[in-house]
C-alpha atoms as a PDB file:
ATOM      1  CA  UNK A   1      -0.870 -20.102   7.268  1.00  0.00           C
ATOM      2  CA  UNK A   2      -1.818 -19.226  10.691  1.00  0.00           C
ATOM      3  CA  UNK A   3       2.039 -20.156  12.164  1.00  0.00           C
ATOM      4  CA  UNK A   4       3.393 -18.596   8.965  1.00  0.00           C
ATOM      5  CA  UNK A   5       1.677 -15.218  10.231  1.00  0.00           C
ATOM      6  CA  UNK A   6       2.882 -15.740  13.824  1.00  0.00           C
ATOM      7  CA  UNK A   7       6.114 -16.673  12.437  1.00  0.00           C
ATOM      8  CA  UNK A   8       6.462 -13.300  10.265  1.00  0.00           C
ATOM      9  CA  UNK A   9       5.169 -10.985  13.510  1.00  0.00           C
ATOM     10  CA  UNK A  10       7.349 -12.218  15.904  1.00  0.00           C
ATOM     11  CA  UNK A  11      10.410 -11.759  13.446  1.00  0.00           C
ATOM     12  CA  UNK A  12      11.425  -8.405  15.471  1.00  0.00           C
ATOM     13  CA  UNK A  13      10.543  -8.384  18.938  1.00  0.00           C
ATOM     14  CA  UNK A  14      12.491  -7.051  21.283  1.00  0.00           C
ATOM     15  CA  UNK A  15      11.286  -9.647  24.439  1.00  0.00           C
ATOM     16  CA  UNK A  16       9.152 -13.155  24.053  1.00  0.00           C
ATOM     17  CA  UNK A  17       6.576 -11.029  25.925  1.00  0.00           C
ATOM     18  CA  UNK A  18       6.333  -8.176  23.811  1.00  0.00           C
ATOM     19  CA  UNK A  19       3.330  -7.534  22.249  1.00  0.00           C
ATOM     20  CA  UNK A  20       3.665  -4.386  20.959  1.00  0.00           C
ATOM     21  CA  UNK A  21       6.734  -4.551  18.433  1.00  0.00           C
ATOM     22  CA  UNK A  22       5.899  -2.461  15.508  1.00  0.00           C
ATOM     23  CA  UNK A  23       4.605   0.328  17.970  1.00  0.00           C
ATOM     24  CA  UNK A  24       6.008   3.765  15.893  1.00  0.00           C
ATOM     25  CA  UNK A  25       9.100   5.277  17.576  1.00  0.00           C
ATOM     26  CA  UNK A  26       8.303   8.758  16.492  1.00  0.00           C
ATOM     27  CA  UNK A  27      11.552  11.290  15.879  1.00  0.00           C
ATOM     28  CA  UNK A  28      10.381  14.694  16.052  1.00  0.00           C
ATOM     29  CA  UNK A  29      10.486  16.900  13.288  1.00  0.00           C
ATOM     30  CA  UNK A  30      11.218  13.438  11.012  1.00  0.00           C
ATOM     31  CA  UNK A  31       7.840  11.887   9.839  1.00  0.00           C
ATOM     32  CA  UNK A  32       7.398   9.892   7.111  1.00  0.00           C
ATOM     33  CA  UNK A  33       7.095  11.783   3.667  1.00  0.00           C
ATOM     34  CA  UNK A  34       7.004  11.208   0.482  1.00  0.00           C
ATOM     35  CA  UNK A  35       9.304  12.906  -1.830  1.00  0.00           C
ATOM     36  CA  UNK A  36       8.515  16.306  -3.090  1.00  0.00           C
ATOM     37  CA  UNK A  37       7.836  15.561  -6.525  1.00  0.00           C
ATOM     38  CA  UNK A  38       9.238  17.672  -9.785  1.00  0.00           C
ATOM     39  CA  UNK A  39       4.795  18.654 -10.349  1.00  0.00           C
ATOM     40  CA  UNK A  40       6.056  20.049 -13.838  1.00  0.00           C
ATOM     41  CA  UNK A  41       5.450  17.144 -16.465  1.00  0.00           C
ATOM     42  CA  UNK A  42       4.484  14.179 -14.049  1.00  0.00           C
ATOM     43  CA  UNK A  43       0.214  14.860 -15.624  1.00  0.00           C
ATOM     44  CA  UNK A  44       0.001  12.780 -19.036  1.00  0.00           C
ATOM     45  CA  UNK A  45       3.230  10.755 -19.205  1.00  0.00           C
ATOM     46  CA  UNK A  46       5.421   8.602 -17.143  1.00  0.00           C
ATOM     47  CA  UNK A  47       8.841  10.264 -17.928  1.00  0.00           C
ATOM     48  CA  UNK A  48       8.895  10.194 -13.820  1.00  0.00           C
ATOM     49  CA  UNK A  49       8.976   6.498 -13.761  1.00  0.00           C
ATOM     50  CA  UNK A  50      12.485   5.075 -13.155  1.00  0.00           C
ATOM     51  CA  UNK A  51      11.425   1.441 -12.379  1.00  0.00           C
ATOM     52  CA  UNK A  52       9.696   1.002 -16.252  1.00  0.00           C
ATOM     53  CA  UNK A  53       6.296  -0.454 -14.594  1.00  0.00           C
ATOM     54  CA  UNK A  54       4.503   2.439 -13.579  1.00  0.00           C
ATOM     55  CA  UNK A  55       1.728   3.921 -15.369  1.00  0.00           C
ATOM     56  CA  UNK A  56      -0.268   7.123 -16.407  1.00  0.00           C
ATOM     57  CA  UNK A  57      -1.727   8.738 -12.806  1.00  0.00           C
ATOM     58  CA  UNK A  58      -4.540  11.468 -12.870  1.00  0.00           C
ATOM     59  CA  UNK A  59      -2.875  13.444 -10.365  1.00  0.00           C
ATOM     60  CA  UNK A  60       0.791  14.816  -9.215  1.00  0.00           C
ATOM     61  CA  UNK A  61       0.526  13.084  -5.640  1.00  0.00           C
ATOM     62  CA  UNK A  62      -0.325   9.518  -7.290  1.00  0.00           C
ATOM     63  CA  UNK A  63       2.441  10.222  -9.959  1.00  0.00           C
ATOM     64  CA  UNK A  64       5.156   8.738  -8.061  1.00  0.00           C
ATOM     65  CA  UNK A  65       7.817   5.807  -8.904  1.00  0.00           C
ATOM     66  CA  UNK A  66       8.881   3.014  -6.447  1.00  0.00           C
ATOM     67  CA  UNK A  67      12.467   4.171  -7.087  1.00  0.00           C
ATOM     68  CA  UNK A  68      11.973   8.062  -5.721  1.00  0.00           C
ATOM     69  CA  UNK A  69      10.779   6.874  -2.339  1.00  0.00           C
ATOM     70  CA  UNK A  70      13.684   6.544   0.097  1.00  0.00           C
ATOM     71  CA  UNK A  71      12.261   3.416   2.131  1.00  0.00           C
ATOM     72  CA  UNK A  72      11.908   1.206  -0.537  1.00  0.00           C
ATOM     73  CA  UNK A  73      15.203   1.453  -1.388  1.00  0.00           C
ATOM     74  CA  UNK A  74      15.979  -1.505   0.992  1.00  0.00           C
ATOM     75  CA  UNK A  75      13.875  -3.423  -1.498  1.00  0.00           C
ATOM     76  CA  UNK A  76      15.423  -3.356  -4.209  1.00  0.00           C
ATOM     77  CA  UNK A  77      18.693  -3.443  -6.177  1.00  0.00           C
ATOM     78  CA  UNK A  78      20.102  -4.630  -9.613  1.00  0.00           C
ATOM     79  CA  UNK A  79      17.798  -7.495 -10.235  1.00  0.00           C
ATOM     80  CA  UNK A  80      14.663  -5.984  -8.725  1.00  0.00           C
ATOM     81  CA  UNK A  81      14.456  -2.649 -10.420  1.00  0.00           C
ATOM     82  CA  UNK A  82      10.996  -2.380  -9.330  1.00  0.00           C
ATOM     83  CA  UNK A  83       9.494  -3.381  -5.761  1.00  0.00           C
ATOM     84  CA  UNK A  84       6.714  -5.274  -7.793  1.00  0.00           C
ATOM     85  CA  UNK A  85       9.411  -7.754  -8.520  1.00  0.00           C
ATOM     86  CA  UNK A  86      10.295  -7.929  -5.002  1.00  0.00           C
ATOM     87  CA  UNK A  87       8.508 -11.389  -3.892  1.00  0.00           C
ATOM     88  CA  UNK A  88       8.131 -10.905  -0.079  1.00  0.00           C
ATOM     89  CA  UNK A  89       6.095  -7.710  -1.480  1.00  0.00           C
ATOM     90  CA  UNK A  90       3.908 -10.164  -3.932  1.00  0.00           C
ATOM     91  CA  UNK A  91       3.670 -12.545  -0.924  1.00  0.00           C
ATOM     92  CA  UNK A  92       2.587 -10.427   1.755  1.00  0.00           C
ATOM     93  CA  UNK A  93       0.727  -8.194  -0.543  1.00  0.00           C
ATOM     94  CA  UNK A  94      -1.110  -9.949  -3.592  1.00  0.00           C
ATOM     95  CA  UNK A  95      -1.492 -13.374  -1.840  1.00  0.00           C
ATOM     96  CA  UNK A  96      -5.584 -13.414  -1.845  1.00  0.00           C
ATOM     97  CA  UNK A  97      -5.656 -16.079   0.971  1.00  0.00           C
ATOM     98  CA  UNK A  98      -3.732 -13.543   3.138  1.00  0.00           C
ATOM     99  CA  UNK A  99      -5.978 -10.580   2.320  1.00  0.00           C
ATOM    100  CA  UNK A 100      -9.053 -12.281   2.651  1.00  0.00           C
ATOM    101  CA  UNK A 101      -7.949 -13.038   6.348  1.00  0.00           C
ATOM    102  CA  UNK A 102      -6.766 -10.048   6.689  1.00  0.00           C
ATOM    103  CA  UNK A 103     -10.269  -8.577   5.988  1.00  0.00           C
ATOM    104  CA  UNK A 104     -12.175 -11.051   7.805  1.00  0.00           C
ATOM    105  CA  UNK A 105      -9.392 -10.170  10.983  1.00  0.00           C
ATOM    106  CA  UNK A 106      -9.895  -6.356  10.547  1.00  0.00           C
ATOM    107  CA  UNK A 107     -14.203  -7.041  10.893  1.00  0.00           C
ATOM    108  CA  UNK A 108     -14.867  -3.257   9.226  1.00  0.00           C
ATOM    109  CA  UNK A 109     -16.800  -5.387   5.897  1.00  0.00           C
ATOM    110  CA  UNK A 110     -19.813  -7.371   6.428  1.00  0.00           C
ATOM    111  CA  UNK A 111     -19.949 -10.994   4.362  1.00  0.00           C
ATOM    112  CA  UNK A 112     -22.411  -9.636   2.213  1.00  0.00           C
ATOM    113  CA  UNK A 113     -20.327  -6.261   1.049  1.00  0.00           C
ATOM    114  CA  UNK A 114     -17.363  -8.560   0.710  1.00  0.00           C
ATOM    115  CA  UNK A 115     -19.299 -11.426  -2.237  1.00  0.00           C
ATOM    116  CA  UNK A 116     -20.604  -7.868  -3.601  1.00  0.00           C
ATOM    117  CA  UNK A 117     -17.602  -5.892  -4.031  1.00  0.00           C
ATOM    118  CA  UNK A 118     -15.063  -8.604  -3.542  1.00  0.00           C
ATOM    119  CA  UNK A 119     -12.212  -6.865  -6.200  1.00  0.00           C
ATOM    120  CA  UNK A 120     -12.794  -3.355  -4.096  1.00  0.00           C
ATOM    121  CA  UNK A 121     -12.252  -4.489  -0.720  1.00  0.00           C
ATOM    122  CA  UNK A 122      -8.859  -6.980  -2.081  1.00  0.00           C
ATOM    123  CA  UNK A 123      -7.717  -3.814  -3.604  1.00  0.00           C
ATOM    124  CA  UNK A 124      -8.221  -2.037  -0.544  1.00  0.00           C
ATOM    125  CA  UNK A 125      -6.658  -5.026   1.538  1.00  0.00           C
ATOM    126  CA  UNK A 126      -3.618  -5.110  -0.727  1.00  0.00           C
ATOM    127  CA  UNK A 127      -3.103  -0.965  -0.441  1.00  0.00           C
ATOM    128  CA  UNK A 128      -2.867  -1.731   3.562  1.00  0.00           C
ATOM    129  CA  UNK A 129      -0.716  -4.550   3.032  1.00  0.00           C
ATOM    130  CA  UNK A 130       1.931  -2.835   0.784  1.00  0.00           C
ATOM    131  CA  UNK A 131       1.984   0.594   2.990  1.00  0.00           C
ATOM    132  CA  UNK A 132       2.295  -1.443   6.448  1.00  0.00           C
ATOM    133  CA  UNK A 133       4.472  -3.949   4.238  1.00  0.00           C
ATOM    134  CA  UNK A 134       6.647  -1.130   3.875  1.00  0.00           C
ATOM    135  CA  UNK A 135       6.284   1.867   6.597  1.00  0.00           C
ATOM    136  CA  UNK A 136       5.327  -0.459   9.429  1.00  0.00           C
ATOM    137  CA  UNK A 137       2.469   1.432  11.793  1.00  0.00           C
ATOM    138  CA  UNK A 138       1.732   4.888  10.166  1.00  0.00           C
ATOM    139  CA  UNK A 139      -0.863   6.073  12.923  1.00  0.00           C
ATOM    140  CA  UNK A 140      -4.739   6.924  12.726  1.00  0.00           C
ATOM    141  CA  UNK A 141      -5.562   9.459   9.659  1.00  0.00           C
ATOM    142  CA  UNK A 142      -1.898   9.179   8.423  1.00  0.00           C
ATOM    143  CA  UNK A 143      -1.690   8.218   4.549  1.00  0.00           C
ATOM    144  CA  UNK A 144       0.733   8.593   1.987  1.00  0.00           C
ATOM    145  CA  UNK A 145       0.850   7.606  -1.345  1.00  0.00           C
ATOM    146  CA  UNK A 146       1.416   4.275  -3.041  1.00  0.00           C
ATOM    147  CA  UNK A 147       3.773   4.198  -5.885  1.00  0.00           C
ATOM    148  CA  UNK A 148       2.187   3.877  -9.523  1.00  0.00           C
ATOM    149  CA  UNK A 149       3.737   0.473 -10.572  1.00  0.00           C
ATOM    150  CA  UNK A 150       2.136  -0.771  -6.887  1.00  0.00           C
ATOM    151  CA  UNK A 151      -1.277   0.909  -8.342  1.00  0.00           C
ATOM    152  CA  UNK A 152      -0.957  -0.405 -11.518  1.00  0.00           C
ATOM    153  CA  UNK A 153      -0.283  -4.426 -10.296  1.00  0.00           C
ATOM    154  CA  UNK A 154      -3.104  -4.181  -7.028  1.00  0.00           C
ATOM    155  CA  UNK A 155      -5.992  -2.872 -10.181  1.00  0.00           C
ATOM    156  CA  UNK A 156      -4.227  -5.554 -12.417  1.00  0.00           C
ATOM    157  CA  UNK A 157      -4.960  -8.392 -10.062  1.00  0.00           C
ATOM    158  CA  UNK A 158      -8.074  -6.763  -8.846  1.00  0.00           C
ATOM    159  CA  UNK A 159      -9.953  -5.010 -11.136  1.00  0.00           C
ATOM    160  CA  UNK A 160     -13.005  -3.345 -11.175  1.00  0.00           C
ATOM    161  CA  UNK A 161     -15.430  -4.122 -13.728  1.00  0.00           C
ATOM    162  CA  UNK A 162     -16.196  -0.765 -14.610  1.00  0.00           C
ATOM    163  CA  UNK A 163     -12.619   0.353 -14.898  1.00  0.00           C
ATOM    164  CA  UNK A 164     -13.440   2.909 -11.657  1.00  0.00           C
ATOM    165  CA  UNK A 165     -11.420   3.571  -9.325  1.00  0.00           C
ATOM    166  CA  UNK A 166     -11.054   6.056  -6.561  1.00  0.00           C
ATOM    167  CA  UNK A 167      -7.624   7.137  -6.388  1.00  0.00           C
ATOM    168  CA  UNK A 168      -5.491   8.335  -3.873  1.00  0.00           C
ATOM    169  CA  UNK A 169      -6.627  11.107  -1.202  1.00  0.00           C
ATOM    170  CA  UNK A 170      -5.430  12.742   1.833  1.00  0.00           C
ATOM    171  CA  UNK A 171      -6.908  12.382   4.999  1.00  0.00           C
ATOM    172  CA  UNK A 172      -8.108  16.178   5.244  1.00  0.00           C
ATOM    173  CA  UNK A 173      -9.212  15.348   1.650  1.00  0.00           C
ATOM    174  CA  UNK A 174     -11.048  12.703   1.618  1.00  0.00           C
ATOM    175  CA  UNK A 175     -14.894  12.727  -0.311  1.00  0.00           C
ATOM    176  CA  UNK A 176     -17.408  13.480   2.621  1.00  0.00           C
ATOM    177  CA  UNK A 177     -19.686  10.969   0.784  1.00  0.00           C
ATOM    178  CA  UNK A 178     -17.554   8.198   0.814  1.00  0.00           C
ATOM    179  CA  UNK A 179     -16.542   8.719   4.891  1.00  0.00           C
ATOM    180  CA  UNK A 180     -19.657   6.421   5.359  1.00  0.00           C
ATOM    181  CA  UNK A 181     -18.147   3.539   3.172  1.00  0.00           C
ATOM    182  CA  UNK A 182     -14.822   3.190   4.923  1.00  0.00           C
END
């Protein structure tokens, strides 16, 4: 798995030296956004969805298809209506043997959090996967949202037993009381 990883990294780079290939090239005045999203009707239905997988979202931002964001559009065409039938996606995103490294590489859980909440920190795993999967290096405090169908697949494979989940927040937004978790 190890050369598999190596394999995937040094796909791009620009030299056999350089160790720093995904570094952002930032364009002023051209970050990444997100669509701005018709808010009227998105709360309560799906009407919004164009790929047919996503589902019911409790709020505007996290009421968006795979299909309305420009940069997936690479990832998809007749066959793979949705990028949750895209398999590099379900490889490099769902693959538990990946995200478990990937937590274990990252060393922000301790062993003990991980057996506790193992479903919580996957999901979490798998929502850093898809966005870097797809956006390459966003920066410190930069988040965007993660399409519905995406959502709907990471909570499928990962569930909580509760049925709880956080949701999607901003970095200015996000719950004081939960800064201490993450």
């Amino acid at each position: 798995m190890f050369a598999e990883m190596r394999a995937i990294a040094r796909a791009h780079i620009r030299g056999a030296d350089y160790c720093f290939q995904n570094d952002p090239e930032i364009v002023p005045g051209d970050p990444i956004r997100v669509p701005d999203a018709d808010v009227e009707g998105r709360l309560g239905n799906t009407n919004w969805c164009r790929c047919g997988n996503c589902v019911d979202m409790p709020t505007v931002d996290e009421s968006l298809c795979c299909r309305e964001i420009h940069n997936f559009q690479q990832f998809l065409d007749q066959e793979r209506k949705c990028i949750t039938h895209n398999q590099d996606m379900l490889r490099h995103c769902l693959d538990s043997h990946l995200l478990e490294f990937m937590i274990k590489f990252r060393g922000r859980t301790s062993a003990r959090t991980f057996r506790i909440h193992y479903n919580r920190e996957m999901r979490k795993a798998a929502y850093r996967a898809f966005t870097t999967w797809t956006h390459g290096f966003l920066g410190a405090n930069l988040r965007i949202p993660i399409p519905s169908c995406v959502v709907h697949l990471v909570r499928s494979t990962f569930p909580d037993p509760q049925g709880q989940y956080m949701g999607f927040f901003w970095a200015e937004d996000y719950p004081a009381e939960h800064m201490a978790l993450h």
